[in-house]
Protein backbone atom coordinates (compact mmCIF):
# COMPACT_ATOMS: atom_id res chain seq x y z
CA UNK A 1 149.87 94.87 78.12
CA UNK A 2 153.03 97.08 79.13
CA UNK A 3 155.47 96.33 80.97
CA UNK A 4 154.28 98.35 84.19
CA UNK A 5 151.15 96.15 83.98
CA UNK A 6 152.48 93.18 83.38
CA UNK A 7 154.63 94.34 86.51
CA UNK A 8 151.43 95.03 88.92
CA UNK A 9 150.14 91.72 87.96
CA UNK A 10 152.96 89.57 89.25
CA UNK A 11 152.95 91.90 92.31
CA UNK A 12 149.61 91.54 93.12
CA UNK A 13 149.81 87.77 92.70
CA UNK A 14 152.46 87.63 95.29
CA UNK A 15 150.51 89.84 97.74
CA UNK A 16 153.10 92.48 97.45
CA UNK A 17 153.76 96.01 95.91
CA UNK A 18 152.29 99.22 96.01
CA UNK A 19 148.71 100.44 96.19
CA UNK A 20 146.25 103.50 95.74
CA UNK A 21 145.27 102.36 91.96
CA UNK A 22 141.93 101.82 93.23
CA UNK A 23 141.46 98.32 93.43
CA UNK A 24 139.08 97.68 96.39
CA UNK A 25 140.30 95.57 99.64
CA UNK A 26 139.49 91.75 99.15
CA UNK A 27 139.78 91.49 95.66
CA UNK A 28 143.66 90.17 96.02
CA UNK A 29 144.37 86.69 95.27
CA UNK A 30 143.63 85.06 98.94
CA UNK A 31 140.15 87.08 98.75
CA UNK A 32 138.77 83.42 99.47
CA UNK A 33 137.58 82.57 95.79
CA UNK A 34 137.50 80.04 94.08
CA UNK A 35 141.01 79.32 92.84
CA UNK A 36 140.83 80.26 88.79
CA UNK A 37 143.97 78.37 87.63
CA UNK A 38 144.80 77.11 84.16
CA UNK A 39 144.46 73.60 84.96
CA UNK A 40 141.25 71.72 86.53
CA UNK A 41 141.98 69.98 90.35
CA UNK A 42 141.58 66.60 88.51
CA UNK A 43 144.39 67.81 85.94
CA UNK A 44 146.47 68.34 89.12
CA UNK A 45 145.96 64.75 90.64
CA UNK A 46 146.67 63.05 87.52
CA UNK A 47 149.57 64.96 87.36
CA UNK A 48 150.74 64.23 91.06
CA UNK A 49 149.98 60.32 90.51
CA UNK A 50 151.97 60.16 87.34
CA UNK A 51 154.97 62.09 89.38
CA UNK A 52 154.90 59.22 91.88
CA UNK A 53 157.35 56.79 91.83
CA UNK A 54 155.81 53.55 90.69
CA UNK A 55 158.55 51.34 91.11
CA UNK A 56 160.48 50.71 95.14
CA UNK A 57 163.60 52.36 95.62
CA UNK A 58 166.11 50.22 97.77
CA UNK A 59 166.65 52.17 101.17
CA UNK A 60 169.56 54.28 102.12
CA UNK A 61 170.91 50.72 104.40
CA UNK A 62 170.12 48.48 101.48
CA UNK A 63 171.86 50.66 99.08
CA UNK A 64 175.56 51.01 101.44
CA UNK A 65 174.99 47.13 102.33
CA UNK A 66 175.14 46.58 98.25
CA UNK A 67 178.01 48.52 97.44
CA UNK A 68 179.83 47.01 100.41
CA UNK A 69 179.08 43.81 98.98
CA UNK A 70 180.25 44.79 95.76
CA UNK A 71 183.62 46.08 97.17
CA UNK A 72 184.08 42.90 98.97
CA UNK A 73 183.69 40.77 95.65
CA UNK A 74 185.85 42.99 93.96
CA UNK A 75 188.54 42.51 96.42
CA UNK A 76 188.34 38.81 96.57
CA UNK A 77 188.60 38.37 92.85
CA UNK A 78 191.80 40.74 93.34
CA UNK A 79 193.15 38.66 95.80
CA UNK A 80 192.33 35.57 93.93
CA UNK A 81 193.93 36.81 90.40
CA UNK A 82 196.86 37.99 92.40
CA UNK A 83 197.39 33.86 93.56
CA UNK A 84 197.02 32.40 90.40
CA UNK A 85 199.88 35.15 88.59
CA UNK A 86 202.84 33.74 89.51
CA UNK A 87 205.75 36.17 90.86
């Protein structure tokens, strides 16, 4: 396939680009056919479960309220070093 083809094809897909080579209305890709894609629909929802997360996130809140926490302890063990140095 040349390059102009190749060219027309990814036009057509997008609904775009020129006409007048004949093709006959409502044989574009949103004719209302079946969808021919390279992978089956189950394919597609194995693929979407195995995308999902399957282990909880902390939220946005629990996240800040850690590193605040973290901060903290790392200021108090600052402080506390600080005492036992004498000088």
């Amino acid at each position: 396939m040349g390059k102009n083809q190749q060219h027309k094809m990814r036009q057509a897909g997008r609904g775009g680009g020129g006409g007048g080579d004949g093709e006959e209305p409502g044989t574009g890709p949103d004719d209302g056919m079946v969808d021919a894609g390279f992978h089956s629909p189950a394919w597609h929802a194995a693929r979407l479960a195995a995308l999902q997360p399957t282990v909880q996130r902390m939220s946005w809140e629990d996240f800040k309220k850690q590193q605040e926490e973290e901060k903290q302890k790392l200021i108090k063990e600052a402080a506390d070093e600080d005492a036992l140095t004498p000088g």
